[in-house]
PDB file of N, CA and C in Angstrom:
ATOM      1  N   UNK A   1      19.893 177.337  31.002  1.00  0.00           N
ATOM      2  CA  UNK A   1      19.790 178.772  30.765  1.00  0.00           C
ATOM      3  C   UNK A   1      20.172 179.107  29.323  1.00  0.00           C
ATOM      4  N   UNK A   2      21.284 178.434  28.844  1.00  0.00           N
ATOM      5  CA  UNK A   2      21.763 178.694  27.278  1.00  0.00           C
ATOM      6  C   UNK A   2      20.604 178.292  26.353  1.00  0.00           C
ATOM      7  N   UNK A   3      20.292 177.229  26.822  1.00  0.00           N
ATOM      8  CA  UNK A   3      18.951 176.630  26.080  1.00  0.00           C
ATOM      9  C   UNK A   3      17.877 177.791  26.175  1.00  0.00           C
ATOM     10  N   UNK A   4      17.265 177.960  27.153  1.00  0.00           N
ATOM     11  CA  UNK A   4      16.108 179.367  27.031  1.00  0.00           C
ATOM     12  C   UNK A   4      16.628 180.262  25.959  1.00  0.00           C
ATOM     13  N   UNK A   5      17.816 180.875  26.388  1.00  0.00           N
ATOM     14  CA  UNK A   5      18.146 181.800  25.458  1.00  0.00           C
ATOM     15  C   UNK A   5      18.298 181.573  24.097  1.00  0.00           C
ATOM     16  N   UNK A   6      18.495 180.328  23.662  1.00  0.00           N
ATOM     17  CA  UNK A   6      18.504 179.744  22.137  1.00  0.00           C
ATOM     18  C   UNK A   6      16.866 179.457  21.659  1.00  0.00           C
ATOM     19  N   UNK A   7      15.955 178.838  22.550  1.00  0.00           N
ATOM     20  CA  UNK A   7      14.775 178.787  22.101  1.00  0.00           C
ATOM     21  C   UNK A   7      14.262 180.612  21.701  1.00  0.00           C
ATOM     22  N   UNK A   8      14.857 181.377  22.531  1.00  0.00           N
ATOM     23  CA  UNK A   8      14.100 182.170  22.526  1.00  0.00           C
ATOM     24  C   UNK A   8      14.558 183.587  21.298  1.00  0.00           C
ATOM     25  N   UNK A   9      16.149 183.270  21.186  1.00  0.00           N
ATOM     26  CA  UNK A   9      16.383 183.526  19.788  1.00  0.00           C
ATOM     27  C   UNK A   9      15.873 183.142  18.971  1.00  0.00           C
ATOM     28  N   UNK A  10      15.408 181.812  18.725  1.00  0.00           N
ATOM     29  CA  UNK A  10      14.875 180.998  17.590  1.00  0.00           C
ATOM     30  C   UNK A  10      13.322 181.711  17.542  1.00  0.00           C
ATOM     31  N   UNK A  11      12.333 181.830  19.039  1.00  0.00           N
ATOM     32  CA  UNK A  11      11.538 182.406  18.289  1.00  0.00           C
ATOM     33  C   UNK A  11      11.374 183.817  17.740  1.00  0.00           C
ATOM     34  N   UNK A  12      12.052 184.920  18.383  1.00  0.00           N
ATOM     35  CA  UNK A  12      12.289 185.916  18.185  1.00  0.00           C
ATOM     36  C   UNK A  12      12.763 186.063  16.032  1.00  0.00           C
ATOM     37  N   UNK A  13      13.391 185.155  15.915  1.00  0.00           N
ATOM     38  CA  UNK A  13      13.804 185.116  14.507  1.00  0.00           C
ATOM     39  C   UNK A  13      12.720 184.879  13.782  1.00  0.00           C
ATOM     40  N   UNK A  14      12.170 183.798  13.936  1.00  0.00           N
ATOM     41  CA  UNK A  14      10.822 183.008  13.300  1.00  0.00           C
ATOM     42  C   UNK A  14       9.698 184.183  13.550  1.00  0.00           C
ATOM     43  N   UNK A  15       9.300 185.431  14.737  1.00  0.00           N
ATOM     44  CA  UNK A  15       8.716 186.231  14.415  1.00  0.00           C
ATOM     45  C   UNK A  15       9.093 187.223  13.063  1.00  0.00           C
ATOM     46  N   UNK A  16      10.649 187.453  13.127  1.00  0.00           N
ATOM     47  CA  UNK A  16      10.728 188.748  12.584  1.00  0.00           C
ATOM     48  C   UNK A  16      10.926 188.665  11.138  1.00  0.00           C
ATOM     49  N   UNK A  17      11.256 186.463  10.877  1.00  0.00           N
ATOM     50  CA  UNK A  17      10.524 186.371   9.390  1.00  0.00           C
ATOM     51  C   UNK A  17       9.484 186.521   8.827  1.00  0.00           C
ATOM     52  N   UNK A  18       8.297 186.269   9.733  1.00  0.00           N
ATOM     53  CA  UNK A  18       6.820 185.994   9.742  1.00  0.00           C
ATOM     54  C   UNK A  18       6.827 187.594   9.220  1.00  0.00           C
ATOM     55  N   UNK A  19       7.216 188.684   9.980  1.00  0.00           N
ATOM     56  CA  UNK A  19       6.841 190.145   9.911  1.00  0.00           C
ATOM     57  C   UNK A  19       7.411 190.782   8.629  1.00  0.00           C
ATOM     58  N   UNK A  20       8.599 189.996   8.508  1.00  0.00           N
ATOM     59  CA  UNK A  20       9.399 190.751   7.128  1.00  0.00           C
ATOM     60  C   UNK A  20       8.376 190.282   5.493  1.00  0.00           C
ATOM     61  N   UNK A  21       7.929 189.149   5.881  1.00  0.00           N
ATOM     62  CA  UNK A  21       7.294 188.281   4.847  1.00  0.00           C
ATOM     63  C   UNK A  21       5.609 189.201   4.710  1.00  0.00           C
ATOM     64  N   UNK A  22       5.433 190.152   5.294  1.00  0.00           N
ATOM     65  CA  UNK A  22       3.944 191.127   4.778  1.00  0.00           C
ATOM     66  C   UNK A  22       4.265 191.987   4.335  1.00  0.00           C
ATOM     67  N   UNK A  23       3.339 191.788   3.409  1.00  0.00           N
ATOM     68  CA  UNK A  23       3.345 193.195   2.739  1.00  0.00           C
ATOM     69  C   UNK A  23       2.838 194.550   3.689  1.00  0.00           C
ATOM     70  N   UNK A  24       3.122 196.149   3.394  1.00  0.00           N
ATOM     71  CA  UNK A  24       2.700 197.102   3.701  1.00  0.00           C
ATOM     72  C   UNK A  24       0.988 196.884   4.397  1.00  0.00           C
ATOM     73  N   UNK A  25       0.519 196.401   3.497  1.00  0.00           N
ATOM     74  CA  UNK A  25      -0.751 196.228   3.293  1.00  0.00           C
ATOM     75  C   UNK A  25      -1.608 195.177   4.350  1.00  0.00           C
ATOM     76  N   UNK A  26      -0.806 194.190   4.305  1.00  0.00           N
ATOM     77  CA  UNK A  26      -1.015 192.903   5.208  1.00  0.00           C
ATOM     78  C   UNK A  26      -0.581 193.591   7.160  1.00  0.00           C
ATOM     79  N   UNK A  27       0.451 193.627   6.719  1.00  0.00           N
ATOM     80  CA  UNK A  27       1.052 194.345   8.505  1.00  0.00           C
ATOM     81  C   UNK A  27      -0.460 195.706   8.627  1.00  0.00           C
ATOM     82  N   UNK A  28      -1.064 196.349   8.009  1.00  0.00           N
ATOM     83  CA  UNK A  28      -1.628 197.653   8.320  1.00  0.00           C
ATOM     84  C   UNK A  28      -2.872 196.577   8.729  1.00  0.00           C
ATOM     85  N   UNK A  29      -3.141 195.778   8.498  1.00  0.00           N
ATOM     86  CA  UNK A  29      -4.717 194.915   8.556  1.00  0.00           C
ATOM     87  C   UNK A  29      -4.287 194.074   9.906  1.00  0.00           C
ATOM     88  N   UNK A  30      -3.581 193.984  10.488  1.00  0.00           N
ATOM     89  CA  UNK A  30      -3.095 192.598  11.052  1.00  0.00           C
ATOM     90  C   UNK A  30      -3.379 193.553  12.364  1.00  0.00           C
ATOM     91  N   UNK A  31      -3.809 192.933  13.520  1.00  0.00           N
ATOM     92  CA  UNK A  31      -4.538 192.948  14.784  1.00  0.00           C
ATOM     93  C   UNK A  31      -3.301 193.822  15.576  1.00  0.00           C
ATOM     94  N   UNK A  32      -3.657 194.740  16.516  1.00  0.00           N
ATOM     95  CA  UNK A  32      -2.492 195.526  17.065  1.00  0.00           C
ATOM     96  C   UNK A  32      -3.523 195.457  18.437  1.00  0.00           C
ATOM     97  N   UNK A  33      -1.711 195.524  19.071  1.00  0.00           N
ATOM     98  CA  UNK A  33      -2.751 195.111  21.106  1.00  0.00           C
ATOM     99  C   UNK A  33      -3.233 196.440  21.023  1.00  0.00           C
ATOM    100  N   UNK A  34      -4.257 196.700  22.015  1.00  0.00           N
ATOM    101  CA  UNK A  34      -4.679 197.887  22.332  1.00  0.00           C
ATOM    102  C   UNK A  34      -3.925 198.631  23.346  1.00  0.00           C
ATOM    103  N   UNK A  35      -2.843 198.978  23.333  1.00  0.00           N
ATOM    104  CA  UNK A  35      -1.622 199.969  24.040  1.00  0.00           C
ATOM    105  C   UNK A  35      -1.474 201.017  23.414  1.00  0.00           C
ATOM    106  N   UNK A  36      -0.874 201.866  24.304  1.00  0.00           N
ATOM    107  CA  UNK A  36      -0.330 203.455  24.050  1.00  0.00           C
ATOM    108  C   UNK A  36       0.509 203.461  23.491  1.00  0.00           C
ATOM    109  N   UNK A  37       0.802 204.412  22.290  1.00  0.00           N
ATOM    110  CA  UNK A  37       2.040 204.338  21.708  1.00  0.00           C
ATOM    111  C   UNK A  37       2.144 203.165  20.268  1.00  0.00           C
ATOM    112  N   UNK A  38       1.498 202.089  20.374  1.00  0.00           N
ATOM    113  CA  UNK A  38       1.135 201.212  19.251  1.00  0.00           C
ATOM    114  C   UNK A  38       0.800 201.438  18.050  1.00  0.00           C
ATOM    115  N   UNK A  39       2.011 201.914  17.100  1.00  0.00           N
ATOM    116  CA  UNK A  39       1.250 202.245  15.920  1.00  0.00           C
ATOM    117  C   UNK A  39       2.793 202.343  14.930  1.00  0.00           C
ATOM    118  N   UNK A  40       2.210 201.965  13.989  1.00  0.00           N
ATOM    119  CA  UNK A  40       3.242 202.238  12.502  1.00  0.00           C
ATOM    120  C   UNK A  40       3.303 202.862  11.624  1.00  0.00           C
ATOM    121  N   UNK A  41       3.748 204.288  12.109  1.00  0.00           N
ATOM    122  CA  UNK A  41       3.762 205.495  11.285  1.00  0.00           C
ATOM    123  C   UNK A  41       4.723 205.932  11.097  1.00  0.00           C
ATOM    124  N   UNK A  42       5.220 205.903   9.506  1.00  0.00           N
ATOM    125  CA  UNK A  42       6.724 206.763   9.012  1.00  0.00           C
ATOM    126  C   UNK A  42       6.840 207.691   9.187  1.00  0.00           C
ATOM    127  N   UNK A  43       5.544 208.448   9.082  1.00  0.00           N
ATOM    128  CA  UNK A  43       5.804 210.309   9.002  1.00  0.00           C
ATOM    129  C   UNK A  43       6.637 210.444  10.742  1.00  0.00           C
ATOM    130  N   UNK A  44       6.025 209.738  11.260  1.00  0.00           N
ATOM    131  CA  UNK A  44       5.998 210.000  13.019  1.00  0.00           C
ATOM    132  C   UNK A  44       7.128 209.625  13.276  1.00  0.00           C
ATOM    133  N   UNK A  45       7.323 208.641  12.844  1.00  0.00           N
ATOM    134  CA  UNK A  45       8.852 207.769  13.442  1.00  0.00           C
ATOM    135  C   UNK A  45       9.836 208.634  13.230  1.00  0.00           C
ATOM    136  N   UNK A  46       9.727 209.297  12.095  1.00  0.00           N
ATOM    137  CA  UNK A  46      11.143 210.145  11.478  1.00  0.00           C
ATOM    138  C   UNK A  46      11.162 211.731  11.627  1.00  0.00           C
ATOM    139  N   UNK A  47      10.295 211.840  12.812  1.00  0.00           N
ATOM    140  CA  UNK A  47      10.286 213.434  13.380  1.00  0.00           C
ATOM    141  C   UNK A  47      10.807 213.508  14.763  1.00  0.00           C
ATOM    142  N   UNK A  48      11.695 214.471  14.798  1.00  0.00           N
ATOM    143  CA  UNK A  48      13.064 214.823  15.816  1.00  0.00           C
ATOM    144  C   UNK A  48      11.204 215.467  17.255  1.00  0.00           C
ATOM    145  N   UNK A  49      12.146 215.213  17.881  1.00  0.00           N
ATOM    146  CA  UNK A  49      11.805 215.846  19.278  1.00  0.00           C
ATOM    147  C   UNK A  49      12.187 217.286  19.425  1.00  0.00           C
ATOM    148  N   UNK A  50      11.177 217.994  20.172  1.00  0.00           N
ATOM    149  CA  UNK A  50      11.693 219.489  20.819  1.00  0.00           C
ATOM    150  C   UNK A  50      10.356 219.430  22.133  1.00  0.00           C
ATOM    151  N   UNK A  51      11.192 220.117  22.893  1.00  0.00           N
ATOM    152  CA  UNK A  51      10.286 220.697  24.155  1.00  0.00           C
ATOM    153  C   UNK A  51       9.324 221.720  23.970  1.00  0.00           C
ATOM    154  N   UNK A  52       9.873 222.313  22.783  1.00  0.00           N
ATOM    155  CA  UNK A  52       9.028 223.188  22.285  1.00  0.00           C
ATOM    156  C   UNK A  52       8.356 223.060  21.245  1.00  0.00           C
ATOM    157  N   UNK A  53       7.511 222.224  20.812  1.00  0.00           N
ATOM    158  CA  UNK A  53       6.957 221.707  19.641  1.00  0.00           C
ATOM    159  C   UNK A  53       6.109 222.361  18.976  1.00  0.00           C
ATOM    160  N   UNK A  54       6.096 222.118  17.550  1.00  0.00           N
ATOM    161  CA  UNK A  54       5.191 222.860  16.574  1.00  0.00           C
ATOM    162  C   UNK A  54       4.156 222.253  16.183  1.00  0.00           C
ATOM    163  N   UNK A  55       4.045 220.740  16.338  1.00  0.00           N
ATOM    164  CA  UNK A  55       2.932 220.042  16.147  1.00  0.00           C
ATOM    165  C   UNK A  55       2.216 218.848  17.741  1.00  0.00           C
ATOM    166  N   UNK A  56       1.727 218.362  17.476  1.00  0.00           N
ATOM    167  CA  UNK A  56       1.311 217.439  17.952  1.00  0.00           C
ATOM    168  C   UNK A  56       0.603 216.326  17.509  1.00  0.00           C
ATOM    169  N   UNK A  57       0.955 214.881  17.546  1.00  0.00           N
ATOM    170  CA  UNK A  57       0.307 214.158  16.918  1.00  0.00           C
ATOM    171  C   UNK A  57      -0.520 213.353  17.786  1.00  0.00           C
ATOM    172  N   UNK A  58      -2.206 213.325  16.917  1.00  0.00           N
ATOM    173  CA  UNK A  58      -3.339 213.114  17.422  1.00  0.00           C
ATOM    174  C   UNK A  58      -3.493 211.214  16.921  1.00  0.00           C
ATOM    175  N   UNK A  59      -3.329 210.317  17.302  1.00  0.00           N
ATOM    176  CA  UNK A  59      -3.762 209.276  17.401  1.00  0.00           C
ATOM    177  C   UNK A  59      -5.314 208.663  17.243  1.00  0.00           C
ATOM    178  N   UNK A  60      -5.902 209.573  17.964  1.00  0.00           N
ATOM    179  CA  UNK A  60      -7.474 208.809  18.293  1.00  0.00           C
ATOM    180  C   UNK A  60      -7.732 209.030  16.792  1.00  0.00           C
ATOM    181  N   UNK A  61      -7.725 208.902  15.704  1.00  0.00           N
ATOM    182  CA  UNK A  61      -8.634 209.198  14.639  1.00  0.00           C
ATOM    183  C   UNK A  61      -9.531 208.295  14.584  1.00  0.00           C
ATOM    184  N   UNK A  62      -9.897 207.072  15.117  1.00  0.00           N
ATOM    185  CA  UNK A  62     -10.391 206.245  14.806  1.00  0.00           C
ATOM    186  C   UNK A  62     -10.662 205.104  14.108  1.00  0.00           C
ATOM    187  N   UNK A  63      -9.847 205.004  13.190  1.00  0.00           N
ATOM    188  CA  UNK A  63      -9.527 204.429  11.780  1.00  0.00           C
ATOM    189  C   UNK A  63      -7.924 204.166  11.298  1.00  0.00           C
ATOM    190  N   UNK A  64      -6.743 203.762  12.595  1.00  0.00           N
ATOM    191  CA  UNK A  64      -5.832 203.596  12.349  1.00  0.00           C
ATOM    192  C   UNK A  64      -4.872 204.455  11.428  1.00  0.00           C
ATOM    193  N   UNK A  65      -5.561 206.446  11.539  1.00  0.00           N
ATOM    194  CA  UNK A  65      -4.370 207.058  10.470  1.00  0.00           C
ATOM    195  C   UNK A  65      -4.477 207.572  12.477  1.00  0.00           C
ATOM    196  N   UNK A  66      -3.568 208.497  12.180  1.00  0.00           N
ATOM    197  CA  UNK A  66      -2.681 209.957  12.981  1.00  0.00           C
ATOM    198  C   UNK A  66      -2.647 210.701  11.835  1.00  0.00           C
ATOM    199  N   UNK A  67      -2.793 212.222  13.000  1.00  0.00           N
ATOM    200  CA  UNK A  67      -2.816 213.581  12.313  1.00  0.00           C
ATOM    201  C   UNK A  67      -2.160 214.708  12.960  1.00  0.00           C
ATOM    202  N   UNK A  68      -1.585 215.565  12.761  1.00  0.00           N
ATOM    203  CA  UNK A  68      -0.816 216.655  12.885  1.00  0.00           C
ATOM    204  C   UNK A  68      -1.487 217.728  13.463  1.00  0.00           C
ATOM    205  N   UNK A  69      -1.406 218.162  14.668  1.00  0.00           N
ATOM    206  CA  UNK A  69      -1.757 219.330  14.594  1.00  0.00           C
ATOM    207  C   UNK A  69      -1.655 220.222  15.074  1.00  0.00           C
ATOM    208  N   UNK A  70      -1.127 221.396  14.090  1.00  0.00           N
ATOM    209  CA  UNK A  70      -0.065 223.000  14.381  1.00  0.00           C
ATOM    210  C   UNK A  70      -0.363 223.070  15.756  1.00  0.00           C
ATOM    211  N   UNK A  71       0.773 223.632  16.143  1.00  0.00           N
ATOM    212  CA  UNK A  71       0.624 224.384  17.960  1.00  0.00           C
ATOM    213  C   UNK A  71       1.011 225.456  17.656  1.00  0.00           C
ATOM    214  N   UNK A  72       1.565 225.848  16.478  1.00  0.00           N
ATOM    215  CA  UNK A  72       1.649 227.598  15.966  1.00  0.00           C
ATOM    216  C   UNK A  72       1.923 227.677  14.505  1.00  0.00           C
ATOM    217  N   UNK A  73       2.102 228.587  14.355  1.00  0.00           N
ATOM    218  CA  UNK A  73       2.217 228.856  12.965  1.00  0.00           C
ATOM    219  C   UNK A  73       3.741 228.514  12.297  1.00  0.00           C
ATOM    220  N   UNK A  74       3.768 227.729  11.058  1.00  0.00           N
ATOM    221  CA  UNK A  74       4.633 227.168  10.760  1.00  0.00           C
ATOM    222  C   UNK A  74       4.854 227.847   8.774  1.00  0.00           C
ATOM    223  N   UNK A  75       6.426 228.272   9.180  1.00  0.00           N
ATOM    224  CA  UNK A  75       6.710 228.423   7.979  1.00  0.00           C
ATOM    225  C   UNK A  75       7.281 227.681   7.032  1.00  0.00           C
ATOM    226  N   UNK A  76       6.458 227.289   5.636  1.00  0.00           N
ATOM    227  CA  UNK A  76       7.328 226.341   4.538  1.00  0.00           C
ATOM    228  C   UNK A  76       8.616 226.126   4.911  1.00  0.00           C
ATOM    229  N   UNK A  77       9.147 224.754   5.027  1.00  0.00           N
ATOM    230  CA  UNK A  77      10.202 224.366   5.225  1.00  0.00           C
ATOM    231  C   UNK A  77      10.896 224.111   6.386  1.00  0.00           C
ATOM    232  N   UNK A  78      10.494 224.904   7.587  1.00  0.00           N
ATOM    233  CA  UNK A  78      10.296 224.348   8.851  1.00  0.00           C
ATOM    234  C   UNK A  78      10.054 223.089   9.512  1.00  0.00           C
ATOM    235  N   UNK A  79      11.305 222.292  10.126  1.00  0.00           N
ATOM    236  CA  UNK A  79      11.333 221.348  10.298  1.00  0.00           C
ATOM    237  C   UNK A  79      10.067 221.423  11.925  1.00  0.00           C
ATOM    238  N   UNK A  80       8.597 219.915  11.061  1.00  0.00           N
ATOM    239  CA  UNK A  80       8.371 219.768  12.417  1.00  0.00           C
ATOM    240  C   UNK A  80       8.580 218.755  13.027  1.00  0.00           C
ATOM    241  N   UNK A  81       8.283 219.241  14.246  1.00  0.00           N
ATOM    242  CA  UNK A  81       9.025 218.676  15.452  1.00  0.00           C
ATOM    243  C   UNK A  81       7.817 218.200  16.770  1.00  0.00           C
ATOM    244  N   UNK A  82       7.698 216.953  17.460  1.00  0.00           N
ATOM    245  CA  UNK A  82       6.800 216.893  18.220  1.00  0.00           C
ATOM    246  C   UNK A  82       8.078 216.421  19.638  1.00  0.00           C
ATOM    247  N   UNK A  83       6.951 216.274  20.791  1.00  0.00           N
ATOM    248  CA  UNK A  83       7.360 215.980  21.842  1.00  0.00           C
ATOM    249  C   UNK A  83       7.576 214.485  22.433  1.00  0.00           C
ATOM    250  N   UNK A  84       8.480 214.236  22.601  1.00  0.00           N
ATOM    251  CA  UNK A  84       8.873 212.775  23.370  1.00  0.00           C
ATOM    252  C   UNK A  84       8.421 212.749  24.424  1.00  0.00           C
ATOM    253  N   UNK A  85       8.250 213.632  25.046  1.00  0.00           N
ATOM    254  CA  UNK A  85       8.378 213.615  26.817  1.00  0.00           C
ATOM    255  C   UNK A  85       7.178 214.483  27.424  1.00  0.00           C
ATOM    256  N   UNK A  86       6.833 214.136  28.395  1.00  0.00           N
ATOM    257  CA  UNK A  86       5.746 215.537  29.295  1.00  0.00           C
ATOM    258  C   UNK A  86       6.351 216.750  29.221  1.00  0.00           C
ATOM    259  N   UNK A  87       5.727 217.963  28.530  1.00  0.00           N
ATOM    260  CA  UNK A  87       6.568 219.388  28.897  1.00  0.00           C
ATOM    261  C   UNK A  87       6.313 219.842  29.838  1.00  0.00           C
ATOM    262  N   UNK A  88       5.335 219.720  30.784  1.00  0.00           N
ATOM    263  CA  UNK A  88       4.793 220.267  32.017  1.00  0.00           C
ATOM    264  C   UNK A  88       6.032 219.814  33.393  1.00  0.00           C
ATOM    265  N   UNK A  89       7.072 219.053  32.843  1.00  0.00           N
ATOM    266  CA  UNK A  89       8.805 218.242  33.748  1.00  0.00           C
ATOM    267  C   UNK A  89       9.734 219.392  33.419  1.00  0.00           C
ATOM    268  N   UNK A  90      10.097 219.770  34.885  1.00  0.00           N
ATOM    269  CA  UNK A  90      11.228 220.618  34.591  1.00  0.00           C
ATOM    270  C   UNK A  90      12.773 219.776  33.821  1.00  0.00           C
ATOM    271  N   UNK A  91      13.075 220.717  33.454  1.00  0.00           N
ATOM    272  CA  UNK A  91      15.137 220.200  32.524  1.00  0.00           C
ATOM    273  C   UNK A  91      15.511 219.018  32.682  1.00  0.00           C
ATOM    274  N   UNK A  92      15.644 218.868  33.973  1.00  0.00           N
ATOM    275  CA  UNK A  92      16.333 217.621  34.467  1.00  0.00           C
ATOM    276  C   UNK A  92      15.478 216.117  34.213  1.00  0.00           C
ATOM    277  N   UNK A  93      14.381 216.589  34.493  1.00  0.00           N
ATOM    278  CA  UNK A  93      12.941 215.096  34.522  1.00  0.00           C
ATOM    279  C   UNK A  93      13.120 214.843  33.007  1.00  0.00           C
ATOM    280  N   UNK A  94      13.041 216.193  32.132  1.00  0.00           N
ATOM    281  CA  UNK A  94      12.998 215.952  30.964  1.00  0.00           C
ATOM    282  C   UNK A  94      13.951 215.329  30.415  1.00  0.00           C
ATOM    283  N   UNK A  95      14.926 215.563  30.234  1.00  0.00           N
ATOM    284  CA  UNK A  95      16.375 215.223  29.788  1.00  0.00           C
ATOM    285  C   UNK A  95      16.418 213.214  30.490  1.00  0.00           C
ATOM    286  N   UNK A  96      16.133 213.421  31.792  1.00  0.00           N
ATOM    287  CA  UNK A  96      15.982 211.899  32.251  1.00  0.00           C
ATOM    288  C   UNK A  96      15.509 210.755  31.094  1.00  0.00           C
ATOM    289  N   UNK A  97      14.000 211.550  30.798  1.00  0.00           N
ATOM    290  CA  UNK A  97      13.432 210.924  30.772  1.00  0.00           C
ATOM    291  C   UNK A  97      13.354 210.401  28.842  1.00  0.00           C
ATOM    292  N   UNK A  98      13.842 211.626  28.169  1.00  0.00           N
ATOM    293  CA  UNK A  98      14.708 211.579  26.819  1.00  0.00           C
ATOM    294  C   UNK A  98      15.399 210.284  26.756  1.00  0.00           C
ATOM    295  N   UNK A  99      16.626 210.457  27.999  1.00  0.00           N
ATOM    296  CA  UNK A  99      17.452 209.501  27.535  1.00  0.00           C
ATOM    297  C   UNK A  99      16.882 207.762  26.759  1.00  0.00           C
ATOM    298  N   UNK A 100      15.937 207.533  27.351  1.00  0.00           N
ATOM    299  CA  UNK A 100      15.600 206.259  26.778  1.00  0.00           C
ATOM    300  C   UNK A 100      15.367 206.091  25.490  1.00  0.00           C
ATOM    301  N   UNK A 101      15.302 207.481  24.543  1.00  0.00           N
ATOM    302  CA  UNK A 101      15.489 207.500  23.514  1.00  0.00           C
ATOM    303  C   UNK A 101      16.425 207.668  22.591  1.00  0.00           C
ATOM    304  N   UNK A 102      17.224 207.708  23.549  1.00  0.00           N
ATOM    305  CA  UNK A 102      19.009 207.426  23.584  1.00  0.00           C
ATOM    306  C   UNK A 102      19.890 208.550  22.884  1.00  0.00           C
ATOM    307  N   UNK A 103      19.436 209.693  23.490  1.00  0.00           N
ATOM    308  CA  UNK A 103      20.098 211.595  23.489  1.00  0.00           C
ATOM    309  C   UNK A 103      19.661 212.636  24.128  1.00  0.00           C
ATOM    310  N   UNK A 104      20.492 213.663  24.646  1.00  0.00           N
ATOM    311  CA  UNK A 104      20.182 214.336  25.819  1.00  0.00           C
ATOM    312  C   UNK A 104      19.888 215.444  24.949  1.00  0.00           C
ATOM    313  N   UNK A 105      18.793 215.909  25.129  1.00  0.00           N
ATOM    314  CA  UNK A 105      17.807 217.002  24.281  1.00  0.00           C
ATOM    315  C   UNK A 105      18.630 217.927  24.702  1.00  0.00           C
ATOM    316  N   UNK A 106      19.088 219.061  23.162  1.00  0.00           N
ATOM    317  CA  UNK A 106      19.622 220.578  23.419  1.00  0.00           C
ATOM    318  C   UNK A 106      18.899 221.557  22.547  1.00  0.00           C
ATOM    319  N   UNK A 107      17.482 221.318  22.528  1.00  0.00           N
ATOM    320  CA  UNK A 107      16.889 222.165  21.642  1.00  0.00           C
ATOM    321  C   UNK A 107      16.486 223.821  22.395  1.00  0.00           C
ATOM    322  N   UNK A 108      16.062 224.276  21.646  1.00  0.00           N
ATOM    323  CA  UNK A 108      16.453 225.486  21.749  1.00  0.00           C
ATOM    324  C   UNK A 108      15.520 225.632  23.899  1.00  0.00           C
ATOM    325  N   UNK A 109      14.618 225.585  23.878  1.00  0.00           N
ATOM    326  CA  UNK A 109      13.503 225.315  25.640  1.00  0.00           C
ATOM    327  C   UNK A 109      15.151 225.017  26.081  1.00  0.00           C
ATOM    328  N   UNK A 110      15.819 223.835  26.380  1.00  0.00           N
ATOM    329  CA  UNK A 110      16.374 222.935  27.135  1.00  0.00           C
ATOM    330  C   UNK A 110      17.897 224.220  27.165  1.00  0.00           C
ATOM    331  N   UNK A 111      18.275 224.389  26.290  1.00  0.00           N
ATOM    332  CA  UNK A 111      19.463 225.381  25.858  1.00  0.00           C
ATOM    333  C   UNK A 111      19.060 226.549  27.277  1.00  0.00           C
ATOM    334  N   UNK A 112      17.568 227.351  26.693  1.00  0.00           N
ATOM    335  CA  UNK A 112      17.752 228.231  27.708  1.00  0.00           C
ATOM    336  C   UNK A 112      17.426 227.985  29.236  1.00  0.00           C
ATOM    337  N   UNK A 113      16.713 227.044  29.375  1.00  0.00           N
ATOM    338  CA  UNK A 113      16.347 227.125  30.750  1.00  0.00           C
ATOM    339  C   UNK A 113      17.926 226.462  31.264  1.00  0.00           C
ATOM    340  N   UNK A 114      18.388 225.665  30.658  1.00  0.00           N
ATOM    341  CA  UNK A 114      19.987 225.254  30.916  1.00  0.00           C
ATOM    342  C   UNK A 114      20.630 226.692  31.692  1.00  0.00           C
ATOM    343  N   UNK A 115      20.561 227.401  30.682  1.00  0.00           N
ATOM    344  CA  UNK A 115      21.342 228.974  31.035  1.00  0.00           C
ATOM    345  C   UNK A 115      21.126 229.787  31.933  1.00  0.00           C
ATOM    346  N   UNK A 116      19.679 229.633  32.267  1.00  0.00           N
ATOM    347  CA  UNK A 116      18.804 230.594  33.155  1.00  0.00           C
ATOM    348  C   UNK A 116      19.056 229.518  34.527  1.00  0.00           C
ATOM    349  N   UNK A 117      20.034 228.708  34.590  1.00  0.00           N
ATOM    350  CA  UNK A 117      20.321 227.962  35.857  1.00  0.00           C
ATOM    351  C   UNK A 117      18.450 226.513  36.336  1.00  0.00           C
ATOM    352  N   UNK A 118      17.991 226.971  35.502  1.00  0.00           N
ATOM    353  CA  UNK A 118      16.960 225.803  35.571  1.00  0.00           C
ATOM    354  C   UNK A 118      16.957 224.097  35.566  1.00  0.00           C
ATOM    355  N   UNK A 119      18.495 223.728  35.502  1.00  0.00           N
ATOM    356  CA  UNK A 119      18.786 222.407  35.248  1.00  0.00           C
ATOM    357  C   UNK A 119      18.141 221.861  36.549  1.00  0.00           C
ATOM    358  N   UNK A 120      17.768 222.123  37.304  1.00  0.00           N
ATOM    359  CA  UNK A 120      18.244 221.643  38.875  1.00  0.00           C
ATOM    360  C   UNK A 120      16.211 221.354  39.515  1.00  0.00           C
ATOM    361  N   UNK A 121      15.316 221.541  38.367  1.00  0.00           N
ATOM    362  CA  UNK A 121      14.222 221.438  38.906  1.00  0.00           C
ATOM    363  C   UNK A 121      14.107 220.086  38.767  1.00  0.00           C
TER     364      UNK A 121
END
């Protein structure tokens, strides 16, 4: 069993040299499984969650970009914000289902339905 786990450190390492060793350029060309969620985008990675979101990001472009797009009107400087989770899940499903992203959402949706006794759907 120690042994598995050492081979399998070893390859796990030997991948994440292989990955550190491309360039920007090389990793964007290099074959990606066809799964949901599969993709390497900074803008995306580094945008907070809300239940109530101002954007949404569109994937299908066809051509390996993603694109943004308003769900209302957004003023300069306005942090946006997309959705982690199904919004159509009441408080509780939601918040569940957050956690795997390892924090219990208190944005402003979650705050009030919290208040309005909605935790409990």
């Amino acid at each position: 069993e120690d042994e598995d786990e050492e081979d399998e450190e070893a390859r796990i390492a030997a991948i994440e040299k292989e990955v550190a060793s491309l360039s920007r350029a090389e990793l964007a060309a290099s074959k990606w499984p066809n799964l949901h969620g599969t993709g390497f985008y900074e803008s995306v990675a580094r945008m907070n969650h809300s239940c109530r979101p101002n954007v949404r990001v569109v994937n299908d472009c066809g051509d390996r970009r993603c694109a943004f797009v308003a769900l209302k009107n957004i003023r300069a400087g306005e942090e946006l914000c997309n959705a982690y989770t199904r919004l159509d899940a009441g408080l509780e499903i939601r918040r569940v289902n957050l956690r795997e992203y390892g924090f219990e959402c208190a944005c402003e949706r979650c705050l009030e339905e919290e208040q309005a006794g909605g935790g409990m759907q």
